[in-house]
Protein backbone atom coordinates (compact mmCIF):
# COMPACT_ATOMS: atom_id res chain seq x y z
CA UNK A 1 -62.94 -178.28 98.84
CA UNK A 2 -59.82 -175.91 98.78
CA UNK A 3 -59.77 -173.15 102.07
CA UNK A 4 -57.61 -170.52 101.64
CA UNK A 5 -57.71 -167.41 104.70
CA UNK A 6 -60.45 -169.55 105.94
CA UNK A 7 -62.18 -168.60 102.57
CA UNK A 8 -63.90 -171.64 100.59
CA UNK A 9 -63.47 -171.91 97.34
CA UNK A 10 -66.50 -172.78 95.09
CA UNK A 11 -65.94 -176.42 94.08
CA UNK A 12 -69.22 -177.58 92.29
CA UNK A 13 -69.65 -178.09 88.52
CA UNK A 14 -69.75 -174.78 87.42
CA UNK A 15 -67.22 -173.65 89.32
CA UNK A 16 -64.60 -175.66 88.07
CA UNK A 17 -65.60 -175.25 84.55
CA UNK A 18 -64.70 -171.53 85.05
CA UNK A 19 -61.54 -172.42 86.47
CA UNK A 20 -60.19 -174.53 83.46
CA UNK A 21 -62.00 -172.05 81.40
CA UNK A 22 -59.53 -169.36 82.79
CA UNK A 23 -56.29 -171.64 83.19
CA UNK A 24 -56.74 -172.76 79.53
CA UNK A 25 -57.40 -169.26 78.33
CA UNK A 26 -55.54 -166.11 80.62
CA UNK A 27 -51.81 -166.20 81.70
CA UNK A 28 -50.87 -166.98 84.77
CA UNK A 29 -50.62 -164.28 86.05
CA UNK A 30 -54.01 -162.99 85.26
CA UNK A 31 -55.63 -166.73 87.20
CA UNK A 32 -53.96 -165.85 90.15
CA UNK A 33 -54.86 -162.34 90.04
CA UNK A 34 -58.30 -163.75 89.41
CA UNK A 35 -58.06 -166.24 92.35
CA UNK A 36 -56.98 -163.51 95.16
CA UNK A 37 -59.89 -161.22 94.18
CA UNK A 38 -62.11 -163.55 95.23
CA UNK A 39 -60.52 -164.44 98.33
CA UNK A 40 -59.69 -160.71 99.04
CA UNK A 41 -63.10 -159.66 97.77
CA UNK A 42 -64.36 -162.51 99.99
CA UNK A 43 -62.81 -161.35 102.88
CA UNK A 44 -64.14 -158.13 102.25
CA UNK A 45 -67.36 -159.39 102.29
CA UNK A 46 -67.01 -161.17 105.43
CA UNK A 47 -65.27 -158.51 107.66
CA UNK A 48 -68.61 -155.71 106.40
CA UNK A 49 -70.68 -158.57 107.16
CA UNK A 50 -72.48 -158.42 103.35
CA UNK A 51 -74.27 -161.44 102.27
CA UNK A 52 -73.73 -162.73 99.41
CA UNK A 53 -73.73 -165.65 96.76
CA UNK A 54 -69.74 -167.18 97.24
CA UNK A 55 -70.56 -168.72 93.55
CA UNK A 56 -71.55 -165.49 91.60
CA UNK A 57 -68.46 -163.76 93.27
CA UNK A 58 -66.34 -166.38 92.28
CA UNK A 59 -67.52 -166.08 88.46
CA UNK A 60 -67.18 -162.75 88.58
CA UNK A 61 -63.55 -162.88 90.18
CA UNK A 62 -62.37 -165.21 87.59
CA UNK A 63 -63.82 -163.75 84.20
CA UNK A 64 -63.60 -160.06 85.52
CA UNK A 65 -60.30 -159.73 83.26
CA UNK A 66 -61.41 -162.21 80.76
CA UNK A 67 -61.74 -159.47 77.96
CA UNK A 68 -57.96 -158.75 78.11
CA UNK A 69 -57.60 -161.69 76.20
CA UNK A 70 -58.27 -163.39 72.71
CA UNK A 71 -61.08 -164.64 71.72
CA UNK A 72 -62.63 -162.92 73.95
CA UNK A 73 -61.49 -159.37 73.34
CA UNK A 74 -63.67 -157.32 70.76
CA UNK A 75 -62.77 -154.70 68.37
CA UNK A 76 -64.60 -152.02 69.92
CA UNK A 77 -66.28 -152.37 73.30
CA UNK A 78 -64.34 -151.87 76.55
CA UNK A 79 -62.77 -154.94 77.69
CA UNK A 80 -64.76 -154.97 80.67
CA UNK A 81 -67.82 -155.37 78.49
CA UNK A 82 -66.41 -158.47 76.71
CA UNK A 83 -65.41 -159.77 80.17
CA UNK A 84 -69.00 -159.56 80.99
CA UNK A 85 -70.49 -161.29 78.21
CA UNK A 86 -68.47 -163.74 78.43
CA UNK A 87 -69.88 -164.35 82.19
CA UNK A 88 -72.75 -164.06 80.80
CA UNK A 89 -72.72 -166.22 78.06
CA UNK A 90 -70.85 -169.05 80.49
CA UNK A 91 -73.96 -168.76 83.06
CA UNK A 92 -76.56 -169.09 80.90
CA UNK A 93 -75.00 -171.99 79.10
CA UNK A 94 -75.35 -173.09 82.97
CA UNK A 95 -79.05 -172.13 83.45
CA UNK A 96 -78.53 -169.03 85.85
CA UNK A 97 -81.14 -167.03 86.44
CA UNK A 98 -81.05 -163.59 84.99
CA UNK A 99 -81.17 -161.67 88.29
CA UNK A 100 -78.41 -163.56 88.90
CA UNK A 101 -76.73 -163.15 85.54
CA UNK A 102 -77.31 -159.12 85.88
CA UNK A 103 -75.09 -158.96 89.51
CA UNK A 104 -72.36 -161.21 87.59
CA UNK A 105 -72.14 -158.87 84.41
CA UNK A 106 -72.54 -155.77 86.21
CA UNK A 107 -69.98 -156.48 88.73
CA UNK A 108 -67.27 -157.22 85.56
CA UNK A 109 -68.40 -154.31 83.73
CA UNK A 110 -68.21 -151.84 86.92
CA UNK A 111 -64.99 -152.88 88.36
CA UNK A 112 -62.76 -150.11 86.85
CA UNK A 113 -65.26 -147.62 87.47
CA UNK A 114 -64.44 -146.88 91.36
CA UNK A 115 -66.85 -144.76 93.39
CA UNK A 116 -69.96 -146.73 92.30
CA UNK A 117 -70.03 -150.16 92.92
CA UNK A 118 -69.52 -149.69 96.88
CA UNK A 119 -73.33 -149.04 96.90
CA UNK A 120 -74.71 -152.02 94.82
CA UNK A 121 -75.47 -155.47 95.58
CA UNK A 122 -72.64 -157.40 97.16
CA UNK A 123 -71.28 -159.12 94.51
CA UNK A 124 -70.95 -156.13 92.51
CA UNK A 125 -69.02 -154.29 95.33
CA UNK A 126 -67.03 -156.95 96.30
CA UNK A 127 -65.59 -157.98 92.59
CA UNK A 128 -64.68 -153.91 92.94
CA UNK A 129 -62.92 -154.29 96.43
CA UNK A 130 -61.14 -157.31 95.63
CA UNK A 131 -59.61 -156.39 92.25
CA UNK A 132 -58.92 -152.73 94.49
CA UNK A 133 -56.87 -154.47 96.95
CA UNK A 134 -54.89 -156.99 94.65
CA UNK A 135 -53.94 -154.01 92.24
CA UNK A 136 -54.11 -150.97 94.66
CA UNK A 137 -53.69 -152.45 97.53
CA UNK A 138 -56.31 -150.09 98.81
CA UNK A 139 -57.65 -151.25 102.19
CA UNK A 140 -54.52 -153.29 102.72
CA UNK A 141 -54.36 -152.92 106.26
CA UNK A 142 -58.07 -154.11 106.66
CA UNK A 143 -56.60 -157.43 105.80
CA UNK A 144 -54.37 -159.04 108.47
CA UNK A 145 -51.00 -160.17 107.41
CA UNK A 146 -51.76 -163.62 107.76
CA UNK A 147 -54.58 -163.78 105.83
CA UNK A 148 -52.46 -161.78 102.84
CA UNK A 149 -49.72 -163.93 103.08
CA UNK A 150 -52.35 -167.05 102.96
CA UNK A 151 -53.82 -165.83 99.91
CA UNK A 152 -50.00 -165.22 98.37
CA UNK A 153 -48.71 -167.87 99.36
CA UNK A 154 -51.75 -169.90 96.90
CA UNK A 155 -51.52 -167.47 94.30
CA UNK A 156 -48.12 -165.74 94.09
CA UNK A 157 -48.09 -162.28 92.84
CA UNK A 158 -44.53 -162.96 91.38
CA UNK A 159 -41.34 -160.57 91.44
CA UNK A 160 -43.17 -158.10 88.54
CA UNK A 161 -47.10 -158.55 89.24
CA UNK A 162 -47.50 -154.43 89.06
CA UNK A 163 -45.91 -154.38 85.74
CA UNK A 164 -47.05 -157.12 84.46
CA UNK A 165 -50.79 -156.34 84.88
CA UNK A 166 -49.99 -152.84 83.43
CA UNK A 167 -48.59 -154.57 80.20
CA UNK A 168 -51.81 -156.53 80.58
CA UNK A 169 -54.15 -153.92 80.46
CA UNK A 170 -51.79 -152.36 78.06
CA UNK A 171 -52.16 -155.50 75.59
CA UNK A 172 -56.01 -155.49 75.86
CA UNK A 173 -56.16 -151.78 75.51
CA UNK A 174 -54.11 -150.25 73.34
CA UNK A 175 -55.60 -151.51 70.01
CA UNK A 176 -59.17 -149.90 70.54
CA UNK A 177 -58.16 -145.99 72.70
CA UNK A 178 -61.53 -144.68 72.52
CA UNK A 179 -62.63 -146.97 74.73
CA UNK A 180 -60.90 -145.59 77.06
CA UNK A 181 -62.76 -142.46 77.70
CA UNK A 182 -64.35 -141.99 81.68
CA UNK A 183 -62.15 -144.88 82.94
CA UNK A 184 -58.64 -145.56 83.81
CA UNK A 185 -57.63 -147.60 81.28
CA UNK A 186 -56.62 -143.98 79.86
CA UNK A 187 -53.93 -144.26 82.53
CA UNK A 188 -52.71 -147.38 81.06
CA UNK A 189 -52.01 -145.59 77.66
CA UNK A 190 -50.49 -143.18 79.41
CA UNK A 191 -47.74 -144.74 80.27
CA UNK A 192 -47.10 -147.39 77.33
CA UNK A 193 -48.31 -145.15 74.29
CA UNK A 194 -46.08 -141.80 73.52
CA UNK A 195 -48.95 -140.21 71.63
CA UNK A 196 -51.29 -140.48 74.80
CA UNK A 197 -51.09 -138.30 77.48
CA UNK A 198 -53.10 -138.46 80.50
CA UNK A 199 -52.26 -139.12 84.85
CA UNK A 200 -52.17 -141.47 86.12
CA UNK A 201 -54.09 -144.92 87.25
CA UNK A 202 -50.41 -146.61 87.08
CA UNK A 203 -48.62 -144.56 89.32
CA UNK A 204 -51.33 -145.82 91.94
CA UNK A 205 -50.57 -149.30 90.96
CA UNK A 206 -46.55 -149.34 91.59
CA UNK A 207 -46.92 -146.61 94.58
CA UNK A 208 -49.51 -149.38 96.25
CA UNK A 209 -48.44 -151.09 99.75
CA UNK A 210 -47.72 -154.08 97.98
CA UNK A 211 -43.92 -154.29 97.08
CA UNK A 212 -44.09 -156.15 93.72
């Protein structure tokens, strides 16, 4: 079993399934995004002293994003919808309880949608808080600099990680604006479509404490 920041990662059956799932399917650069949201959301979890399944966190780390992508992107729900049914789709292929299944999808669904998932069940909050610190780098120094340079060091960022999960978000986005509305994807259209106008999620993401 792999230990990264003194974080384990989730090695049985299921868990590796959604690993090759995501390596065969996202970019790299969205895996390793994936990867340090658990282990940031993780440590998170451990320094509030939250309980929590390590399992469901991990498969909501790793197909939080999954909705950016083909096949799994739709033609008309928010991507962080698609992301969830996908999660939900994999567990229950898996036999996972439903009460489960519901922290999984919700935690997916909720992660771009900041001032409510602080106050649900732990898995929910900490998909939130992990995806926060990777692409915000809000609560940075909450994190000591070893255990951020142990989780980079595993999963680089890479020299253009800020602009590359813009384009990202950009790519999974841009094709379906209305889905947009509430959430700050609108950011992301912001900046990459002239005919959009709207501040600003992405000036949050390249102003963060991270430098790339």
């Amino acid at each position: 079993m792999t230990t990264i920041a003194g974080i384990k990662i989730p090695d049985s059956l299921m868990a590796r399934e959604a690993t090759q799932l995501v390596r065969d399917t996202e970019t790299e650069l969205l895996y390793h995004h994936s990867r340090r949201v658990f282990l940031f959301g993780s440590l998170a979890g451990q320094r509030k002293g939250l309980k929590y399944d390590p399992e469901l966190l991990y498969i909501g780390a790793m197909f939080h994003d999954m909705g950016l992508v083909e096949p799994y992107s739709s033609a008309h729900d928010r991507f962080e919808v698609d992301g969830a049914n996908a999660a939900r789709d994999f567990l229950q292929r898996h036999g996972i309880g439903e009460d489960d299944i519901e922290q999984v999808w919700n935690s997916i669904a909720l992660h771009t949608t900041p001032g409510i998932p602080q106050y649900m069940k732990p898995v929910v909050a900490l998909v939130t808080a992990g995806v926060e610190m990777d692409v915000l780098g809000l609560a940075y120094d909450e994190f000591t600099e070893e255990q951020r340079h142990d989780v980079v060091h595993h999963h680089p960022r890479g020299d253009h990680f800020k602009q590359g999960i813009i384009d990202a978000f950009a790519h999974g986005t841009i094709h379906k604006p209305e889905t947009t509305f509430g959430n700050v994807k609108a950011d992301v259209l912001a900046l990459k479509d002239p005919h959009y106008h709207r501040e600003n999620f992405c000036t949050m993401i390249l102003n963060s404490s991270w430098k790339s």
